[in-house]
Protein backbone atom coordinates (compact mmCIF):
# COMPACT_ATOMS: atom_id res chain seq x y z
CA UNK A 1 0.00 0.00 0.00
CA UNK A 2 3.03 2.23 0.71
CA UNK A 3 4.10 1.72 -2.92
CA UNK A 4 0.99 3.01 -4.43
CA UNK A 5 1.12 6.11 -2.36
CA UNK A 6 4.44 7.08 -3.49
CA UNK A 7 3.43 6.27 -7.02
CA UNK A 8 2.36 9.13 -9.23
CA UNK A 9 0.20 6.18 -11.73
CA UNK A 10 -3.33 6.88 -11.98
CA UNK A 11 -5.77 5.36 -9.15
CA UNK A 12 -6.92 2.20 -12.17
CA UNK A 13 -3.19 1.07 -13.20
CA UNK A 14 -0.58 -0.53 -10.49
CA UNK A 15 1.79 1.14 -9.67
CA UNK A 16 4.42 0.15 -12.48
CA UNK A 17 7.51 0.62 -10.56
CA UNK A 18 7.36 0.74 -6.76
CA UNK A 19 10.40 2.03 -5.30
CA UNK A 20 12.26 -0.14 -2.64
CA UNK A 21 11.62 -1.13 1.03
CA UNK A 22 14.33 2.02 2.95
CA UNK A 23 16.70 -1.09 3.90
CA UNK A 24 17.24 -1.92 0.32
CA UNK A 25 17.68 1.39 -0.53
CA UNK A 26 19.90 2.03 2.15
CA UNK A 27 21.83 -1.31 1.46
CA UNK A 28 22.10 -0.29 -2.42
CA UNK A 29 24.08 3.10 -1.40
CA UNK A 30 26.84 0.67 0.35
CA UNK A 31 26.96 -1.96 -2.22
CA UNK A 32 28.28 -1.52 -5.63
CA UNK A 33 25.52 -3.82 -7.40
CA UNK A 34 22.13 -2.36 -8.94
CA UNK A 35 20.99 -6.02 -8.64
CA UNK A 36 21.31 -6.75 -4.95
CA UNK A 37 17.49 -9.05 -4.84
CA UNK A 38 18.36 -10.71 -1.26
CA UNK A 39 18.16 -8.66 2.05
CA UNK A 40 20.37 -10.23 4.54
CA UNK A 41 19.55 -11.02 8.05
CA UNK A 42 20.77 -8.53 10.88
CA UNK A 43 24.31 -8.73 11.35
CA UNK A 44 25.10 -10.04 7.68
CA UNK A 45 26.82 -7.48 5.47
CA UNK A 46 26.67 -7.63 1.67
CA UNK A 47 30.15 -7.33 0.11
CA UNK A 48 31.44 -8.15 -3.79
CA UNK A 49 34.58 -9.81 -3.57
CA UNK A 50 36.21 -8.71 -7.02
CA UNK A 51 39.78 -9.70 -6.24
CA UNK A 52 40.24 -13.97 -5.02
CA UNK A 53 40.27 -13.80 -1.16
CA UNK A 54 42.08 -16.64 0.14
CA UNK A 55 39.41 -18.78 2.79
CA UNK A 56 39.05 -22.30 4.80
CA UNK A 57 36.33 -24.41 5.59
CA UNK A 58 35.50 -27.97 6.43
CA UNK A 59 34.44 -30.73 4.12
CA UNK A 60 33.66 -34.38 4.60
CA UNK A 61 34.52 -37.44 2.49
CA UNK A 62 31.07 -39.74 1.49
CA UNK A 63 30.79 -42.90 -0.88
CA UNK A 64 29.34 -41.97 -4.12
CA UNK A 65 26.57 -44.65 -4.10
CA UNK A 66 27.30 -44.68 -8.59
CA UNK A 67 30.82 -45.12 -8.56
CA UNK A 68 31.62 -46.58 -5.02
CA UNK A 69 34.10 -44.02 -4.02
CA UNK A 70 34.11 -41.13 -1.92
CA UNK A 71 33.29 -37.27 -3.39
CA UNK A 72 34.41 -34.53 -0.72
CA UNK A 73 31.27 -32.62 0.05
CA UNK A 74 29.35 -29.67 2.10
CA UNK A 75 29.19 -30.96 6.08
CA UNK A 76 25.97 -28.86 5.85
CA UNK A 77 24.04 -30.64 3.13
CA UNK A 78 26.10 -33.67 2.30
CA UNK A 79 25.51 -32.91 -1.22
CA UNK A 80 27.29 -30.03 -2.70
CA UNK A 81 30.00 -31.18 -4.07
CA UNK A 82 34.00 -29.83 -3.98
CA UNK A 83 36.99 -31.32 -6.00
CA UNK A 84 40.20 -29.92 -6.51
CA UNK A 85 41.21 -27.36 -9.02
CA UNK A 86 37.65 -27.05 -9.41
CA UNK A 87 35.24 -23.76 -8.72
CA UNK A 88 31.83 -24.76 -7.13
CA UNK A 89 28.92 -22.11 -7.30
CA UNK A 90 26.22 -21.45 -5.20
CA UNK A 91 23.30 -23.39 -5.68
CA UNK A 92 20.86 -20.10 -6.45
CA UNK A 93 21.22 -17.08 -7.14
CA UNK A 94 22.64 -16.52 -10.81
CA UNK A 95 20.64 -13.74 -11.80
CA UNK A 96 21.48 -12.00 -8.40
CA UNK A 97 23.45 -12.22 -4.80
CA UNK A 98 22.86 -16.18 -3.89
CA UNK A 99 20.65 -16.47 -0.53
CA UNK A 100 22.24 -17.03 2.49
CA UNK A 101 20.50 -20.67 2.53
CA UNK A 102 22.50 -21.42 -1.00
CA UNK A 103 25.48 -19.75 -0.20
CA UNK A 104 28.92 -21.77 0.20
CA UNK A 105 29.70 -20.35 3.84
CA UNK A 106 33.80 -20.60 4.38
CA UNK A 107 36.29 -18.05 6.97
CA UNK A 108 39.47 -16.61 6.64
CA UNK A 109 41.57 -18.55 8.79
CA UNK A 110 42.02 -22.06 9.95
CA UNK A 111 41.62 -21.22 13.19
CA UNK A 112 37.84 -19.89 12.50
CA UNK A 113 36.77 -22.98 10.18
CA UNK A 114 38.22 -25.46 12.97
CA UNK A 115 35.41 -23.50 15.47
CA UNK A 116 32.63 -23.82 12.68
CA UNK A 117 29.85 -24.86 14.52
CA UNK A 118 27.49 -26.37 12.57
CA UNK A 119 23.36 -26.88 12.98
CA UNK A 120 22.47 -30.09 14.31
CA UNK A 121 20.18 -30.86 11.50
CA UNK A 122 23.55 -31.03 9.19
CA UNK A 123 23.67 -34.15 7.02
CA UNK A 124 27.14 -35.46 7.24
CA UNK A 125 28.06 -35.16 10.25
CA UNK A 126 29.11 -38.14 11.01
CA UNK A 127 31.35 -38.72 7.85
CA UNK A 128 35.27 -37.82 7.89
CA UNK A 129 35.87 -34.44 8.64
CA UNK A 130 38.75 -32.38 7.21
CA UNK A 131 40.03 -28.93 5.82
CA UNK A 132 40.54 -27.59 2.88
CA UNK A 133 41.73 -24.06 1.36
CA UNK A 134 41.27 -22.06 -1.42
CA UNK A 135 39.78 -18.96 -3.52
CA UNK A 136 36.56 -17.54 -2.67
CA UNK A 137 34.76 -13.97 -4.43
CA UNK A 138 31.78 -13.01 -6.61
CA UNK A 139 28.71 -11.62 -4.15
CA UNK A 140 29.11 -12.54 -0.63
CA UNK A 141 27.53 -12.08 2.82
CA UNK A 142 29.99 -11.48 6.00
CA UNK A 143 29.02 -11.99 9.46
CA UNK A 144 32.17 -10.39 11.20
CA UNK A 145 31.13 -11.12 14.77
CA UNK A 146 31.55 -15.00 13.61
CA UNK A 147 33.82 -14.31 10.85
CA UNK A 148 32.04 -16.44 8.56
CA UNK A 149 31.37 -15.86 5.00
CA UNK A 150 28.77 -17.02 2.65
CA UNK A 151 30.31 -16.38 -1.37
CA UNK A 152 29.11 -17.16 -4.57
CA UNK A 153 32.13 -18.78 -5.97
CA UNK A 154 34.45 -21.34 -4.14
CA UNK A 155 37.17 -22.98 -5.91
CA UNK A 156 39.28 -25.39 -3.35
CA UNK A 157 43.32 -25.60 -4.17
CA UNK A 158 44.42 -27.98 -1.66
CA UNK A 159 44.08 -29.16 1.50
CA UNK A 160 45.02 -28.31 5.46
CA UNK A 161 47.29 -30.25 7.99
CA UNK A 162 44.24 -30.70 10.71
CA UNK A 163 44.42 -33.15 13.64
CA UNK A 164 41.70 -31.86 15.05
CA UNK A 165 38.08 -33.19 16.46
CA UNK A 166 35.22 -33.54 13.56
CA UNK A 167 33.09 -30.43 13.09
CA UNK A 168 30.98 -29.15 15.97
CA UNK A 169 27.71 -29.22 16.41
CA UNK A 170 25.08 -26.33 17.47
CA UNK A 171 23.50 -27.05 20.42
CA UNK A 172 25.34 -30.53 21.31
């Protein structure tokens, strides 16, 4: 109702180009996209990562029911896959900034992805835990009291020394 006010159309045709909710408005002035068709939770920040930054985050090793061997996939979903040399994209969001939901969520350190908690309703966590590295960028969310960042684009180049304990979960 808001949008038709601020409309100048007549009273019989819709309004045929509402202007934006204030925080997308706001969040447009801080982001250099025009396209920006996600508002983040509180405490997310959008960012475009134009240069490669350099992240960490756990993966786990399942059998590939096909082939009989093991893929090295999300911890969250158990499905998205990751092999080496190889970028792996969000799993929506190619018109626009991927939602937080499809986002491939990594951190800048090792130190942060060892603490990665994740939710208990995760899918593999049970299966063999480890670390790997590489290039993240494209549109991406940060939550910098966690440190963790959901990207668009995650391409993993190798793998980290880690004798740690499997991830952790939320509320365990």
């Amino acid at each position: 109702m808001t949008h038709r006010r601020r409309c100048r159309a007549s009273s019989d045709d819709p309004c045929p180009n509402p202007p934006p909710p204030p925080q997308i408005s706001l969040l447009r002035q801080h982001v250099p996209s025009k396209d920006l068709t996600y508002l983040p939770p509180e405490g997310w920040e959008a960012v475009v990562l134009d240069t490669p930054m350099t992240v960490h985050k756990q993966v786990c090793a399942r059998r590939d029911s096909k082939t009989g061997g093991h893929r090295m996939v999300s911890v969250f979903d158990g499905e998205t896959r990751y092999r080496l040399g190889h970028t792996t994209r969000s799993a929506r969001g190619a018109a626009g900034w991927p939602p937080l939901d499809a986002a491939l969520y990594c951190y800048r350190t090792t130190e942060e992805a060892k603490a990665a908690r994740f939710p208990a309703s995760s899918v593999a966590t049970l299966a063999p835990v480890f670390m790997v590295h590489g290039k993240a960028w494209g549109r991406a969310f940060v939550h910098r009291a966690t440190g963790r960042w959901a990207v668009e684009f995650f391409k993993v180049l190798g793998f980290d020394v880690w004798s740690g304990a499997p991830a952790v979960l939320a509320g365990a």
